[in-house]
C-alpha atoms as a PDB file:
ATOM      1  CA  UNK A   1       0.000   0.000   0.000  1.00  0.00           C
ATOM      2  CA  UNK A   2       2.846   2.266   0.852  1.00  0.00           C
ATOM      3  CA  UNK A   3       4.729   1.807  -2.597  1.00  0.00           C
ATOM      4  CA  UNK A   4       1.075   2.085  -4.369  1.00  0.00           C
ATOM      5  CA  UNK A   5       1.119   5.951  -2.528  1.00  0.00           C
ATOM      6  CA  UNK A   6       4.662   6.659  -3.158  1.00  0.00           C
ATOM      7  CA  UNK A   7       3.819   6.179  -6.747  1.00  0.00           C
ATOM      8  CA  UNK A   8       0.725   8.177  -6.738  1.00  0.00           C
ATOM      9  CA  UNK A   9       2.602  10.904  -4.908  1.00  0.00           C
ATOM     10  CA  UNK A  10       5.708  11.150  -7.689  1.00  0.00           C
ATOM     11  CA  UNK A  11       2.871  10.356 -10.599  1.00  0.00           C
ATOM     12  CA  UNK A  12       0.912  13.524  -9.434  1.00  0.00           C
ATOM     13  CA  UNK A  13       4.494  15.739  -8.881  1.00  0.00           C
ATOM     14  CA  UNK A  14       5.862  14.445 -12.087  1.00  0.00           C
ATOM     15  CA  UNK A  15       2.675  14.629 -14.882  1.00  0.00           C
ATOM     16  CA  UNK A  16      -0.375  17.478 -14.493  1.00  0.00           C
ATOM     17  CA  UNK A  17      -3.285  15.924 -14.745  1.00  0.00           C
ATOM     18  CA  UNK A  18      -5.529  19.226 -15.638  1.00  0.00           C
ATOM     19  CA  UNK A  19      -2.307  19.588 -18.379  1.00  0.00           C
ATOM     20  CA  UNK A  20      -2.197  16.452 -19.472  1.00  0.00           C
ATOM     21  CA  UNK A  21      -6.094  16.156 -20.202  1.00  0.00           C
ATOM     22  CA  UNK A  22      -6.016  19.737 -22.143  1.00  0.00           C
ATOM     23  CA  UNK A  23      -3.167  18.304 -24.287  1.00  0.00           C
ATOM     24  CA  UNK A  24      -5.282  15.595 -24.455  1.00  0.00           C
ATOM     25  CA  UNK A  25      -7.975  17.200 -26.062  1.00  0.00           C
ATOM     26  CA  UNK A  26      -6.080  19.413 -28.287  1.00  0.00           C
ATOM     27  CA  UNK A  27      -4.190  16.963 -30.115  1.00  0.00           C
ATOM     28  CA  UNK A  28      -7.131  15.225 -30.655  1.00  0.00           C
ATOM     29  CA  UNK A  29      -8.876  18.239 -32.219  1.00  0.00           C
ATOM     30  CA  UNK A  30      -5.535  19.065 -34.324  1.00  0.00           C
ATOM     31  CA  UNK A  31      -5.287  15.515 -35.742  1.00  0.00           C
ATOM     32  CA  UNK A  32      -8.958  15.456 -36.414  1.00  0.00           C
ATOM     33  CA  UNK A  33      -8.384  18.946 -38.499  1.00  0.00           C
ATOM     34  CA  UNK A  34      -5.460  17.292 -40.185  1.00  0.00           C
ATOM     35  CA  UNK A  35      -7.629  14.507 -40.937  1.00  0.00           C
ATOM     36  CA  UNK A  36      -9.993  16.342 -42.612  1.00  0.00           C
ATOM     37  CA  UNK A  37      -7.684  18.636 -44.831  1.00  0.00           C
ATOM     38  CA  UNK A  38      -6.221  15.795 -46.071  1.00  0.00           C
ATOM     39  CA  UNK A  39      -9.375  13.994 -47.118  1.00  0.00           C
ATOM     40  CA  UNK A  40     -10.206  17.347 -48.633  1.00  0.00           C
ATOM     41  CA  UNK A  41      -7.177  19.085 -50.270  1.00  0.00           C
ATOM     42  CA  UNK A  42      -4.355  15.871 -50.389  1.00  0.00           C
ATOM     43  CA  UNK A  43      -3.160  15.081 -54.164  1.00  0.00           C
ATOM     44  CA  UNK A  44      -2.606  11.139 -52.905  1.00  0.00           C
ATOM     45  CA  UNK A  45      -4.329   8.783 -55.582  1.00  0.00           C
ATOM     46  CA  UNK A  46      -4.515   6.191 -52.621  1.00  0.00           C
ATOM     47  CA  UNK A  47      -7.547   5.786 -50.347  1.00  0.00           C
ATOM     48  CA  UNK A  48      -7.551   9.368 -48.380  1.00  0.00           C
ATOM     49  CA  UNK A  49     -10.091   8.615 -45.824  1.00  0.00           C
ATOM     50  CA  UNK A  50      -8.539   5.226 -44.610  1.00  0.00           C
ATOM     51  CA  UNK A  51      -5.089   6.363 -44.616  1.00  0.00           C
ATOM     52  CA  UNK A  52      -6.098   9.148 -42.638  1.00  0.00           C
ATOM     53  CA  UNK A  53      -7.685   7.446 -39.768  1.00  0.00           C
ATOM     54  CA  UNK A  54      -4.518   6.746 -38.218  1.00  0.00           C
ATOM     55  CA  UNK A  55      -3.956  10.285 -37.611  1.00  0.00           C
ATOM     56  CA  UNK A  56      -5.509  10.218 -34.028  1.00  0.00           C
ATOM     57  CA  UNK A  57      -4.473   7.237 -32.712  1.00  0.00           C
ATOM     58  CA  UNK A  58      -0.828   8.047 -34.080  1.00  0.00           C
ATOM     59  CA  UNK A  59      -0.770  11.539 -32.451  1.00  0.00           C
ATOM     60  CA  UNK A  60      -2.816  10.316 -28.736  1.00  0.00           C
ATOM     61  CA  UNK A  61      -0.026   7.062 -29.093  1.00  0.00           C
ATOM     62  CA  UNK A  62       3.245   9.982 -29.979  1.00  0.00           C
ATOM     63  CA  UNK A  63       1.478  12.367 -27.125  1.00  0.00           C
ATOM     64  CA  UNK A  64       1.323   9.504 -24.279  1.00  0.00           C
ATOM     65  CA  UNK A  65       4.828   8.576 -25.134  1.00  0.00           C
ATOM     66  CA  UNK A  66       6.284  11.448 -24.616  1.00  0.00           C
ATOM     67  CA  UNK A  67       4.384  12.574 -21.276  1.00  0.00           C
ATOM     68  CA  UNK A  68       5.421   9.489 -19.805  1.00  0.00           C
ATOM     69  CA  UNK A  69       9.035   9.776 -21.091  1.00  0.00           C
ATOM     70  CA  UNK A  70       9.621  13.276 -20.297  1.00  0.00           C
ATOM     71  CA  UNK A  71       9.047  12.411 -16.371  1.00  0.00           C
ATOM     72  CA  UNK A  72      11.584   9.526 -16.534  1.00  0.00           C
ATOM     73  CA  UNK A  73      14.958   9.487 -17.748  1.00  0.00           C
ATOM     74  CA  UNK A  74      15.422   6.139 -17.075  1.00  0.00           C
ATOM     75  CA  UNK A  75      12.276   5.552 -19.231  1.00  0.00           C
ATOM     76  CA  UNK A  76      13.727   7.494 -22.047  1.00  0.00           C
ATOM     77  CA  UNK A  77      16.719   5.971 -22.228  1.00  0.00           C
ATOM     78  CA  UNK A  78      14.552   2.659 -22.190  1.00  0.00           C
ATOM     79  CA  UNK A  79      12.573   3.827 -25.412  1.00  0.00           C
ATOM     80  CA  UNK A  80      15.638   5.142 -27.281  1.00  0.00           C
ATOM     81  CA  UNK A  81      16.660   1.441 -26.468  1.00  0.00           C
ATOM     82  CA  UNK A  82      13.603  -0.326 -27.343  1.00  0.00           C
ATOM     83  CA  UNK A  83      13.309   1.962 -30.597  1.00  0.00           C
ATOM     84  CA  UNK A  84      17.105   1.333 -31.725  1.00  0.00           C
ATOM     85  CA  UNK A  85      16.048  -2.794 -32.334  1.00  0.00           C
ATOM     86  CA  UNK A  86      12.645  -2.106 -33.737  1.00  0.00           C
ATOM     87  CA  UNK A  87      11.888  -1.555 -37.570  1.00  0.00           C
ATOM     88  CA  UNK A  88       8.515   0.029 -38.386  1.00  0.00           C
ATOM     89  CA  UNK A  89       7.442  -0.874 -41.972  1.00  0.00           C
ATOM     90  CA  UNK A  90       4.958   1.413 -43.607  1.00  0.00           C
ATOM     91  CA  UNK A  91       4.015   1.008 -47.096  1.00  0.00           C
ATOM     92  CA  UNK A  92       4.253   4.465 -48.062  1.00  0.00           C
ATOM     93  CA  UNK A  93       3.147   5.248 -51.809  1.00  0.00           C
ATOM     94  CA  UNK A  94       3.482   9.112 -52.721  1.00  0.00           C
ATOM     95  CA  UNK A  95       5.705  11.652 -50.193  1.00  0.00           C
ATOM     96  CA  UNK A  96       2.591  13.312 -49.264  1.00  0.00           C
ATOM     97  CA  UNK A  97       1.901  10.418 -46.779  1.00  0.00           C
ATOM     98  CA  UNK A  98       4.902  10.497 -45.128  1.00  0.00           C
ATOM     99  CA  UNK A  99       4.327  14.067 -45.012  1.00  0.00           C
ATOM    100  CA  UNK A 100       1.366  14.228 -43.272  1.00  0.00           C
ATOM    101  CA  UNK A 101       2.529  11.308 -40.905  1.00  0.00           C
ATOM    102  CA  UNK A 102       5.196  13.692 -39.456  1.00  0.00           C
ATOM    103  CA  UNK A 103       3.341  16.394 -38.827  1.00  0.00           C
ATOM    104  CA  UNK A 104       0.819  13.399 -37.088  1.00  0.00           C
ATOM    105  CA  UNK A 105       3.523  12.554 -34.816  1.00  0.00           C
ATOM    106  CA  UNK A 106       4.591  16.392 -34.344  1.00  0.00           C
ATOM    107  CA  UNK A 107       1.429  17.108 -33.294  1.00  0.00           C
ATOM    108  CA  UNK A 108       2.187  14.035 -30.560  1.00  0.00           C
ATOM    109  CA  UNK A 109       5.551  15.590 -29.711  1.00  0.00           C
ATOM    110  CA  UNK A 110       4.440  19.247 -29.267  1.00  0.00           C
ATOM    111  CA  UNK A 111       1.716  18.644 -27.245  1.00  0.00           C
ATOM    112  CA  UNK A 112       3.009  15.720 -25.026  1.00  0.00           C
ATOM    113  CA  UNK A 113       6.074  18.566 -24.149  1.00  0.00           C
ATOM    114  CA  UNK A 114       3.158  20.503 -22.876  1.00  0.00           C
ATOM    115  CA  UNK A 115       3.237  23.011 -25.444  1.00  0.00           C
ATOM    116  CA  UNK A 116      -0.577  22.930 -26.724  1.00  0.00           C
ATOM    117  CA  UNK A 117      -0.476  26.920 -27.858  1.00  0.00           C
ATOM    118  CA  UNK A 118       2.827  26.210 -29.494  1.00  0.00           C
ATOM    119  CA  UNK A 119       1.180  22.838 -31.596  1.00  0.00           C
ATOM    120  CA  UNK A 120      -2.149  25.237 -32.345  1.00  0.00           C
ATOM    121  CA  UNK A 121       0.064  28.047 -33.698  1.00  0.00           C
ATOM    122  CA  UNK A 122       2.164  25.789 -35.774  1.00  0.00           C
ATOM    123  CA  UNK A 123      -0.153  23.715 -37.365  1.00  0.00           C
ATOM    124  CA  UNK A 124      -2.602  26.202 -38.435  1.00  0.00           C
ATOM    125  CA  UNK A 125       0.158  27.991 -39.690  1.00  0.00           C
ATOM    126  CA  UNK A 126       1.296  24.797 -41.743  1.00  0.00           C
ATOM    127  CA  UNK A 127      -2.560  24.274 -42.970  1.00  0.00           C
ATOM    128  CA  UNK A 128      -2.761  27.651 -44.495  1.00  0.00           C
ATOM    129  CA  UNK A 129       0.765  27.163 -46.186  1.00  0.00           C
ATOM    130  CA  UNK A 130      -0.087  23.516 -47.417  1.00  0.00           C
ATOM    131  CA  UNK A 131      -3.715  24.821 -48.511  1.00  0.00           C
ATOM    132  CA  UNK A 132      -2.224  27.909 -50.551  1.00  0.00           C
ATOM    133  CA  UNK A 133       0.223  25.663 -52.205  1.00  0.00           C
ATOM    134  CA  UNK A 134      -2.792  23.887 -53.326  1.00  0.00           C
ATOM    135  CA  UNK A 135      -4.379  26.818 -54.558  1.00  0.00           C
ATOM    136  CA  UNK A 136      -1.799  28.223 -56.651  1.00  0.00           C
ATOM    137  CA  UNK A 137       0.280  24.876 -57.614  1.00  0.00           C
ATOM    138  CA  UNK A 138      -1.554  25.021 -60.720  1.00  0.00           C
ATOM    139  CA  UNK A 139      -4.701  26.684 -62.588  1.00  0.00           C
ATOM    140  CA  UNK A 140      -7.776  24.464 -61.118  1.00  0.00           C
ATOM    141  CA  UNK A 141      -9.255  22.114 -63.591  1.00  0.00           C
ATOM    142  CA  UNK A 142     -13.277  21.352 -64.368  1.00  0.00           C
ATOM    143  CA  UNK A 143     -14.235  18.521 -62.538  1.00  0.00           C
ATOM    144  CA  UNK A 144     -15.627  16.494 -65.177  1.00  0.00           C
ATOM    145  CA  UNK A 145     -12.034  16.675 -67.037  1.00  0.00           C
ATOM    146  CA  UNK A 146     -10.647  14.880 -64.637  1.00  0.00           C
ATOM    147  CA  UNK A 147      -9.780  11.115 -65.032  1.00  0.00           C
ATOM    148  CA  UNK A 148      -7.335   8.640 -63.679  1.00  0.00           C
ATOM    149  CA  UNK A 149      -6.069   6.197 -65.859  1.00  0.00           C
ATOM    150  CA  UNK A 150      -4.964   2.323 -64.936  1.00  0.00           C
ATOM    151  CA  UNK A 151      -2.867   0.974 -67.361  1.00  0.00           C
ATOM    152  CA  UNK A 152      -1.816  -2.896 -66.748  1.00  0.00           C
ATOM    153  CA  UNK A 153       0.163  -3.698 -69.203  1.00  0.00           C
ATOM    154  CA  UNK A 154       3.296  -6.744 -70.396  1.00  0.00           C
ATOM    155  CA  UNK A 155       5.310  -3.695 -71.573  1.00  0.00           C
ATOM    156  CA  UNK A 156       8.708  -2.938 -69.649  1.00  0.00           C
ATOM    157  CA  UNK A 157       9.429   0.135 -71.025  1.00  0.00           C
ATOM    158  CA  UNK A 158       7.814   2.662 -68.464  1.00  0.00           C
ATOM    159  CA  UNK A 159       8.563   5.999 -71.025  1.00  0.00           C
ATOM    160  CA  UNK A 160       7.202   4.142 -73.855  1.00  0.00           C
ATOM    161  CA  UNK A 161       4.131   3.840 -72.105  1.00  0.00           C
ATOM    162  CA  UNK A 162       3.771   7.278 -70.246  1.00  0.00           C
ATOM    163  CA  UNK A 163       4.564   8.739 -74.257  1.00  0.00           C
ATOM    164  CA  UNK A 164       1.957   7.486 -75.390  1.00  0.00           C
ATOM    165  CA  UNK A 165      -0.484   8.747 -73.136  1.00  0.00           C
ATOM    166  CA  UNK A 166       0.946  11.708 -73.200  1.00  0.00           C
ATOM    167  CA  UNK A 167       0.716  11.886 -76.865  1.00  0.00           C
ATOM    168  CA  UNK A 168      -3.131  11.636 -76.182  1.00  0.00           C
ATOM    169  CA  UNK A 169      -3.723  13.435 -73.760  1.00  0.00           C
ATOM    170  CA  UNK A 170      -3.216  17.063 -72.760  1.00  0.00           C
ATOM    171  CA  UNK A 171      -2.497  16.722 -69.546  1.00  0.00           C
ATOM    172  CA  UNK A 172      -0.807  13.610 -67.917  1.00  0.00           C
ATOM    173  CA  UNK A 173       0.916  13.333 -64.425  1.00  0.00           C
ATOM    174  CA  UNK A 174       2.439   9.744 -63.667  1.00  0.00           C
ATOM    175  CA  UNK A 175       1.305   8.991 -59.737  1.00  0.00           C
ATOM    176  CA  UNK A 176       2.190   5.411 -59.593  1.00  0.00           C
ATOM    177  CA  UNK A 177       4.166   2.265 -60.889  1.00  0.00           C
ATOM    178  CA  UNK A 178       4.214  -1.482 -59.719  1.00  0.00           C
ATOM    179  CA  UNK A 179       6.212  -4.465 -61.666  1.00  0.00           C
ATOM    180  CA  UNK A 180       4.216  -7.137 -62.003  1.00  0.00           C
ATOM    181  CA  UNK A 181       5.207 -10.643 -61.543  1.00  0.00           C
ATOM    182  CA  UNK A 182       5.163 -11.661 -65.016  1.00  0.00           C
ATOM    183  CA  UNK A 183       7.273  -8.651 -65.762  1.00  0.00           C
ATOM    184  CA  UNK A 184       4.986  -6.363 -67.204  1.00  0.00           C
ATOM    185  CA  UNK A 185       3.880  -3.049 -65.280  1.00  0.00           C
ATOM    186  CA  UNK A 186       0.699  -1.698 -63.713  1.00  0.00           C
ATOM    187  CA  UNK A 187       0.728   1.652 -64.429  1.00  0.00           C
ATOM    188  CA  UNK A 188      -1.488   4.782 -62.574  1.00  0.00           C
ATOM    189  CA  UNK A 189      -1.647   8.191 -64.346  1.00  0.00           C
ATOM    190  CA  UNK A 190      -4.248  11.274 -63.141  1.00  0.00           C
ATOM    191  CA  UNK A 191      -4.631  13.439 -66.214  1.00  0.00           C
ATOM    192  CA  UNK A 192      -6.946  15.578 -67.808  1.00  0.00           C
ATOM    193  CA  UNK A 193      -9.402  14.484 -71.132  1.00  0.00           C
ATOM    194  CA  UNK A 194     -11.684  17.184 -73.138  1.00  0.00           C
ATOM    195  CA  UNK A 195     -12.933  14.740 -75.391  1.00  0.00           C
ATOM    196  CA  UNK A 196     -13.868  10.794 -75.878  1.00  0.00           C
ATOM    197  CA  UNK A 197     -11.939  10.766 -78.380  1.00  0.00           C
ATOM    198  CA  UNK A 198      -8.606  11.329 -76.765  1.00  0.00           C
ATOM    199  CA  UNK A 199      -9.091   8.043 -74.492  1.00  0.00           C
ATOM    200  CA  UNK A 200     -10.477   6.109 -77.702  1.00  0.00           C
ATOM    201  CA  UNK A 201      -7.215   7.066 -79.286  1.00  0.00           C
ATOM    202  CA  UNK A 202      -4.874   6.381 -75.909  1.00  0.00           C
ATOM    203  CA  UNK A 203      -6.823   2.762 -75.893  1.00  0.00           C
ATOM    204  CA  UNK A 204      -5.731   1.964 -79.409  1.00  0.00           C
ATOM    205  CA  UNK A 205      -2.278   3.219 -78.861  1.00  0.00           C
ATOM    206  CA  UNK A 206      -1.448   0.972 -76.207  1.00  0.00           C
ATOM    207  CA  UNK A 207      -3.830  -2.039 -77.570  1.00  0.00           C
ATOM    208  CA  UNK A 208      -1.394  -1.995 -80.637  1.00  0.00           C
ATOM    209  CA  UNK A 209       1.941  -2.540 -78.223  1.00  0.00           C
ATOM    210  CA  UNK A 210       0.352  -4.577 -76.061  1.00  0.00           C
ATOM    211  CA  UNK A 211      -3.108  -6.716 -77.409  1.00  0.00           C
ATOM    212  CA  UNK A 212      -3.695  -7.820 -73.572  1.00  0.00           C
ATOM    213  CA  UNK A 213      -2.776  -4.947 -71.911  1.00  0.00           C
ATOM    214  CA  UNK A 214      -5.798  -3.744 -69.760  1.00  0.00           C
ATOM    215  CA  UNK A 215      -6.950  -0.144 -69.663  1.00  0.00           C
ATOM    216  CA  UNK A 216      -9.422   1.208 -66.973  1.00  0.00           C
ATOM    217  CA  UNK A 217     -10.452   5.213 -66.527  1.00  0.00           C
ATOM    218  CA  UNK A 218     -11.790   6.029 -63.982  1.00  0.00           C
ATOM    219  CA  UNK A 219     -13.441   9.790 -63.325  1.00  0.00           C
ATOM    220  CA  UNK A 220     -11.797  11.840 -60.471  1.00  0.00           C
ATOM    221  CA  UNK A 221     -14.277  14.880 -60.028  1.00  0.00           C
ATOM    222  CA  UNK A 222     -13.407  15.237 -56.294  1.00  0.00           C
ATOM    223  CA  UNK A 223      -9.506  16.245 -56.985  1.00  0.00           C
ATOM    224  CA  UNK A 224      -7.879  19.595 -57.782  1.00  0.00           C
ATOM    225  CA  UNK A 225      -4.837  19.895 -60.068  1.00  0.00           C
END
């Protein structure tokens, strides 16, 4: 009973609880906002909304670390240990992921150093910059011009292919490429189409490399370029 008050008494002299809840709630609240910029305004061709429900369990997880670590140095020195033998594998498609993941976990760090104004100020500020560089990264597109183009295909030769749709269409931007085991490529371009025509005549230029290559379009009216 005696050691269960001694460590009641150096828990309540070592983490705030009245702190530690408002940190609480603000990361939450941040990584919530994060979440839903992303959805919104990220350029990732992946699945937006279920990458980005890790962002408040992440930041919470980051936050409790570091409260609990910043009252022990024995504990710290215990996580840089238990960190220096573990390997965390992510499968990370496009740089904006691993983007917002670190400003995830900053949120986690900032706050769990009790600095909740500091994490407010910061990521706001980062918001605006991120959504201006959305705004004026290029001339926004009509919606219904927007498609995104799956290309599976036996050909090797990744320029070959991303000519020819570029030769079709007026606006191509490559977003993703995975070898295939037969040692073709699938191939994932978001690009821009004013006509049928210009995906009739994309389909026949890749039909007459490849006779089994498989072409699907898909419309995109929800993303910005």
């Amino acid at each position: 009973m005696l050691k269960f008050e001694e460590y009641l008494a150096d828990f309540n002299n070592t983490v705030n609880l009245l702190d530690f809840g408002i940190n609480l709630v603000v990361a939450a609240i941040l990584a919530l906002a994060l979440k839903a910029f992303y959805i919104k305004y990220g350029t990732s061709v992946a699945n937006r909304d279920k990458f980005a429900h890790n962002f408040v369990p992440l930041a919470l997880a980051t936050l409790l670390v570091i409260t609990v670590v910043q009252a022990s140095i024995a504990l710290s020195l215990g996580l840089v240990g238990a960190l220096s033998i573990v390997r965390f594998r992510a499968a990370i498609k496009e740089p904006e992921e691993l983007t917002y993941l670190f400003l995830t976990i900053g949120i986690g760090l900032v706050t769990g150093a009790n600095k909740p104004i500091l994490a407010v100020i910061g990521i706001s500020f980062i918001l605006i910059l991120l959504y201006l560089n959305v705004r004026f990264r290029s001339k926004k597109m009509k919606s219904k011009d927007i498609i995104f183009i799956n290309i599976r295909t036996k050909i090797t030769d990744l320029i070959q292919i991303s000519k020819k749709v570029e030769a079709a269409l007026p606006y191509v931007e490559l977003k993703r490429v995975d070898t295939l085991e037969n040692g073709g490529n699938f191939v994932s371009f978001l690009a821009k189409s004013n006509q049928i025509e210009e995906i009739a005549t994309l389909q026949k230029s890749i039909l007459e490399m490849d006779p089994t290559a498989q072409i699907s379009v898909i419309d995109q009216p929800d993303l910005i370029l």
